[in-house]
N, C-alpha and C. Protein backbone atom coordinates (compact mmCIF):
# COMPACT_ATOMS: atom_id res chain seq x y z
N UNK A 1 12.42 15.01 5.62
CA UNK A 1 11.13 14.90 6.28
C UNK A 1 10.41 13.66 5.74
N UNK A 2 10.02 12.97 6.29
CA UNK A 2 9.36 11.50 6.15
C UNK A 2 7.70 12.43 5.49
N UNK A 3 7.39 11.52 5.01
CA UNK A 3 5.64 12.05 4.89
C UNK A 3 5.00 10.78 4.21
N UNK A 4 3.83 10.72 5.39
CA UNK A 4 3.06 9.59 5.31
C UNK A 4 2.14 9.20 4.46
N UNK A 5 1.73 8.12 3.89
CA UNK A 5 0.90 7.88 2.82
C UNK A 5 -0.29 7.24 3.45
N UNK A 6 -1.74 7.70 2.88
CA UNK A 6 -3.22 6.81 2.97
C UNK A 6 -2.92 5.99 1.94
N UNK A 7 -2.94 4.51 2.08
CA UNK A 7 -3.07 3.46 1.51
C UNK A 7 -5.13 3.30 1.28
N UNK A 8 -5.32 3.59 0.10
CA UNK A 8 -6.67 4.04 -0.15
C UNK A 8 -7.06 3.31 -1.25
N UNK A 9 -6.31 2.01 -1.94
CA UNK A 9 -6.87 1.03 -2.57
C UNK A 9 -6.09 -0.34 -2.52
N UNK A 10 -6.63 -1.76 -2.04
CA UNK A 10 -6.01 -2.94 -1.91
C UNK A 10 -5.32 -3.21 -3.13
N UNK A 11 -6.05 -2.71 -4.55
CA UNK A 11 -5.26 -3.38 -5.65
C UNK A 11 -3.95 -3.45 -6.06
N UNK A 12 -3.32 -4.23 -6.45
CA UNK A 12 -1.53 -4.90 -6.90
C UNK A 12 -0.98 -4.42 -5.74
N UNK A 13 -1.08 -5.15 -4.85
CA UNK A 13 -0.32 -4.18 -3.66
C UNK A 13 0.85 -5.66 -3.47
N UNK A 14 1.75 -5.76 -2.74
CA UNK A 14 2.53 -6.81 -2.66
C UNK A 14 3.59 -6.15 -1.71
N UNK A 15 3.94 -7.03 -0.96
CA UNK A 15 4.91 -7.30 -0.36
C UNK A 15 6.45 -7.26 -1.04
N UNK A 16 7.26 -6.17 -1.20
CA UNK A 16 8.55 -6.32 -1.78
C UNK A 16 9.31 -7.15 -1.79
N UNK A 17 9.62 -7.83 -0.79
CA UNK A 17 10.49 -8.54 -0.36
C UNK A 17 10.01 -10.08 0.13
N UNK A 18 8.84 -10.21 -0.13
CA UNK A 18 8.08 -11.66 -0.11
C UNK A 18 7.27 -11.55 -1.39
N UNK A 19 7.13 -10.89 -1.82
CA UNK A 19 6.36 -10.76 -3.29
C UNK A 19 4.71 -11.20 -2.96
N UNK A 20 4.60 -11.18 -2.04
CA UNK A 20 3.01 -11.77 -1.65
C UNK A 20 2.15 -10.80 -1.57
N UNK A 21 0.91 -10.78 -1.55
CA UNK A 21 -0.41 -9.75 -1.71
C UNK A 21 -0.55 -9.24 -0.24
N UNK A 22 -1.04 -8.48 -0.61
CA UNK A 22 -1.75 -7.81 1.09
C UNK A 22 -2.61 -7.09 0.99
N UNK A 23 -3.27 -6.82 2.30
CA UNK A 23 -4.26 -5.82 2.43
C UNK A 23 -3.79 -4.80 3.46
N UNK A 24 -4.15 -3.39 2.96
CA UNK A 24 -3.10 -2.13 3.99
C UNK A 24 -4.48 -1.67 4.18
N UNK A 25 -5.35 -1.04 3.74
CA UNK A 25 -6.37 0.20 3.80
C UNK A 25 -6.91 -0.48 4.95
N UNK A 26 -7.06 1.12 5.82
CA UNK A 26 -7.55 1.03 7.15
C UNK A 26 -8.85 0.94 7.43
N UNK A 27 -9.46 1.18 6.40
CA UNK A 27 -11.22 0.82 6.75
C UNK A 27 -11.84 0.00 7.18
N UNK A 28 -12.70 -0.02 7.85
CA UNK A 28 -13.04 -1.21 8.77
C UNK A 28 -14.70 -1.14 8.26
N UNK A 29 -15.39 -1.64 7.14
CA UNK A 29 -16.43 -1.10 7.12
C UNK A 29 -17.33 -2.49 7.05
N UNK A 30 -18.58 -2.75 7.34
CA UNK A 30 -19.39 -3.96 7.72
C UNK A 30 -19.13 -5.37 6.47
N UNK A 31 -19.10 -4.51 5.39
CA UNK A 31 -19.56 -5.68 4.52
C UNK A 31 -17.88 -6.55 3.95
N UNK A 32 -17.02 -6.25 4.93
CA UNK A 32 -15.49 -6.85 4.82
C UNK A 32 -14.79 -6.42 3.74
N UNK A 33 -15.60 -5.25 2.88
CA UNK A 33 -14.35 -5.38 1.56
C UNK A 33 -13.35 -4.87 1.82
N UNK A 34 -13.46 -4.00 2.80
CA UNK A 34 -11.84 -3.26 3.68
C UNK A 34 -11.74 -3.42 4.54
N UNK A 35 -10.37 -3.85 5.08
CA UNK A 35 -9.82 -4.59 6.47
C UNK A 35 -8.63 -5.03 6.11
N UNK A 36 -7.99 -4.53 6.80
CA UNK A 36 -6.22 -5.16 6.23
C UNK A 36 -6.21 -5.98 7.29
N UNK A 37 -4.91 -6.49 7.12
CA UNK A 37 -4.49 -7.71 7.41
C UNK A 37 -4.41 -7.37 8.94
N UNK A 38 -4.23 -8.54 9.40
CA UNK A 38 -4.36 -8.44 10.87
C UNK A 38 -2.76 -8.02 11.55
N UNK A 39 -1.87 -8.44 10.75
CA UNK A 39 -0.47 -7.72 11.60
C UNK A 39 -0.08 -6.30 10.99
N UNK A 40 -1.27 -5.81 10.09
CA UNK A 40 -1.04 -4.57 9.77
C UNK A 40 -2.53 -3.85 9.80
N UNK A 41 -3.28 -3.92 10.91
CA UNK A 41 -4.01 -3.12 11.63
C UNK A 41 -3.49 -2.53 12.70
N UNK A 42 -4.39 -0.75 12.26
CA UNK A 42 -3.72 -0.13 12.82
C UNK A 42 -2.38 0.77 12.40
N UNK A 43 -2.00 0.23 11.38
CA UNK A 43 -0.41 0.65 10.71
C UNK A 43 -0.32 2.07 10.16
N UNK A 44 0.78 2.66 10.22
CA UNK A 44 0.36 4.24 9.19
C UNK A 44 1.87 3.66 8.24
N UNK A 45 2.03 4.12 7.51
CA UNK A 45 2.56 3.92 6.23
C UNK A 45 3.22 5.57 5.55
N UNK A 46 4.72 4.99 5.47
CA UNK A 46 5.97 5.94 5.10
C UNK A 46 6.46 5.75 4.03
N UNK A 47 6.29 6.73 3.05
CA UNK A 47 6.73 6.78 1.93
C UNK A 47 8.48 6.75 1.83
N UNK A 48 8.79 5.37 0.92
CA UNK A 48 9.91 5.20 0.70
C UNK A 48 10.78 5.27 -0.56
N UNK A 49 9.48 5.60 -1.24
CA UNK A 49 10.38 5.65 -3.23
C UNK A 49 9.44 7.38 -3.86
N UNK A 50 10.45 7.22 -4.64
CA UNK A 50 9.14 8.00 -5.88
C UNK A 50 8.39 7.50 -6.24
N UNK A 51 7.26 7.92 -6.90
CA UNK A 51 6.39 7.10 -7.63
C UNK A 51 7.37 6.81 -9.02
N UNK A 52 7.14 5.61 -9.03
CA UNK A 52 7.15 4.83 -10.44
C UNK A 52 6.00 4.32 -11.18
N UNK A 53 6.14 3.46 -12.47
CA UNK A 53 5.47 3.05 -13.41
C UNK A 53 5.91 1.77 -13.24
N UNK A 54 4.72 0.56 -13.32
CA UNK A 54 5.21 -0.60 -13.34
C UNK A 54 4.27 -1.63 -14.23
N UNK A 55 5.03 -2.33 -15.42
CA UNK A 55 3.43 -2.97 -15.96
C UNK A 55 3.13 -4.19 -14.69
N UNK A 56 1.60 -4.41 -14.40
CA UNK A 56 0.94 -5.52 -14.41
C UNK A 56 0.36 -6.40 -14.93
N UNK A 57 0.88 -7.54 -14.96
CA UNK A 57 0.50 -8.37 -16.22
C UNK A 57 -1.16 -8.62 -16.04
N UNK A 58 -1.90 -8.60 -17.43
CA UNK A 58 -2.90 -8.98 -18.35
C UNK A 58 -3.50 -7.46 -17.86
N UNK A 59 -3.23 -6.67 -17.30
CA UNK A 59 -3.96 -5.08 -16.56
C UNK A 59 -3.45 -3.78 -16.71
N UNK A 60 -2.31 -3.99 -17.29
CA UNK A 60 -1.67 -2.41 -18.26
C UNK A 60 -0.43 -2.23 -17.29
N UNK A 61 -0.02 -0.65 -17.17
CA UNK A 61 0.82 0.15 -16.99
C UNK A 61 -0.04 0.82 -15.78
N UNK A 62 0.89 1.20 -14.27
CA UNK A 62 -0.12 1.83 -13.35
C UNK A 62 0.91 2.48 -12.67
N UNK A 63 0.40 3.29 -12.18
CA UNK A 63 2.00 4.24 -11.03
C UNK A 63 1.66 3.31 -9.66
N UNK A 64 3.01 3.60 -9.17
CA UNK A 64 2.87 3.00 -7.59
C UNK A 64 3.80 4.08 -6.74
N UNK A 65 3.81 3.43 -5.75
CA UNK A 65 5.41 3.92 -4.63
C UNK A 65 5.29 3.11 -3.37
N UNK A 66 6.27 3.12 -3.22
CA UNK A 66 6.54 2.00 -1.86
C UNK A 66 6.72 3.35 -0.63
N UNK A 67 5.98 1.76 0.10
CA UNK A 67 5.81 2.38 1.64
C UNK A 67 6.26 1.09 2.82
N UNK A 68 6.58 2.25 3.84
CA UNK A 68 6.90 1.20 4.80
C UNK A 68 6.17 1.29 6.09
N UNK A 69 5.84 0.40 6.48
CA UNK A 69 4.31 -0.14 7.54
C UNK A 69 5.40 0.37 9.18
N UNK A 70 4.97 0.99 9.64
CA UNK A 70 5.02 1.31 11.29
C UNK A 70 5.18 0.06 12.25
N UNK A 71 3.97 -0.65 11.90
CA UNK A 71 4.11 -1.75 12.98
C UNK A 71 4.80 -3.29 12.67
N UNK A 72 5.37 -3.46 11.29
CA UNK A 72 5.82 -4.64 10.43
C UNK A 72 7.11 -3.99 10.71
N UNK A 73 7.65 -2.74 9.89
CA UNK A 73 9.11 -2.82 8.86
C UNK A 73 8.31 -3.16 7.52
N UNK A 74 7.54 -3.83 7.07
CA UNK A 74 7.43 -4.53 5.67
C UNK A 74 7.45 -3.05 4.89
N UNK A 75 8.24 -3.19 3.52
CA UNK A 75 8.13 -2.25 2.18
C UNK A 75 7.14 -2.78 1.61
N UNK A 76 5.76 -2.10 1.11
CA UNK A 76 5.26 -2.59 0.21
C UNK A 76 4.86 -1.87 -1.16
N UNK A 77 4.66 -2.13 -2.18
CA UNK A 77 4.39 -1.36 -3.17
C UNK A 77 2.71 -0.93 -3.26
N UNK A 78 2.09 -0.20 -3.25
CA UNK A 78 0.85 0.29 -3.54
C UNK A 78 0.28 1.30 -4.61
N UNK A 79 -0.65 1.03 -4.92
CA UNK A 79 -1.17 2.23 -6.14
C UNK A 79 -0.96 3.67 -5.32
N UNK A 80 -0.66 4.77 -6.40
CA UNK A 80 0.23 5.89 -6.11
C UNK A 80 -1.08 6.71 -6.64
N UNK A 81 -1.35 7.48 -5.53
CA UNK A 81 -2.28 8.95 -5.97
C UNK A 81 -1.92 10.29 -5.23
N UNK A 82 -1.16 11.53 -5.53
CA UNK A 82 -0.85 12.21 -4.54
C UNK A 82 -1.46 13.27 -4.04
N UNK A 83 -3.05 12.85 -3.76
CA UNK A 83 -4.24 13.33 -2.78
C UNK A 83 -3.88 12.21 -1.60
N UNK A 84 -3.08 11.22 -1.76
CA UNK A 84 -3.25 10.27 -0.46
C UNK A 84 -1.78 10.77 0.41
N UNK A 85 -0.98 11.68 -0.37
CA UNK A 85 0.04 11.76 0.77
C UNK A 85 -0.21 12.84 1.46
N UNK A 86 0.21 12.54 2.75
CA UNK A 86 -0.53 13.34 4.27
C UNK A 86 0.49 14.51 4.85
């Protein structure tokens, strides 16, 4: 059974396989701090790993798990909380 993840914070998020940053969270709220990216509006997001542990450099040790975007294919890694899986 697939089960979908709320992507519910922009931070260390990256692109697996381009290693580049992104924005996933679907909020659309006035003052721009949430708004994902424009080829991933709209997207729901499929959990593809366990959560892991990964350091970020100069910012510690943080859990994540990769997900994969509906309307891309892209895997991306995102901060891991499991109140966000649906």
């Amino acid at each position: 059974m697939d089960l979908n993840y709320r992507v519910y914070d922009n931070s260390f998020i990256i692109n697996i396989n381009t290693g580049a940053s992104a924005l996933l969270v679907q909020d659309h709220d006035d003052c721009l701090l949430y708004r994902p990216d424009a080829q991933e509006d709209g997207s729901t997001f499929t959990i593809c790993s366990n959560p892991y542990e990964e350091y970020v450099d100069k910012w510690g040790w943080y859990k994540f798990i990769n997900v994969k975007s509906s309307k891309t294919g892209y895997i991306y890694r995102v901060l891991f909380n499991e109140s966000a899986i649906l």
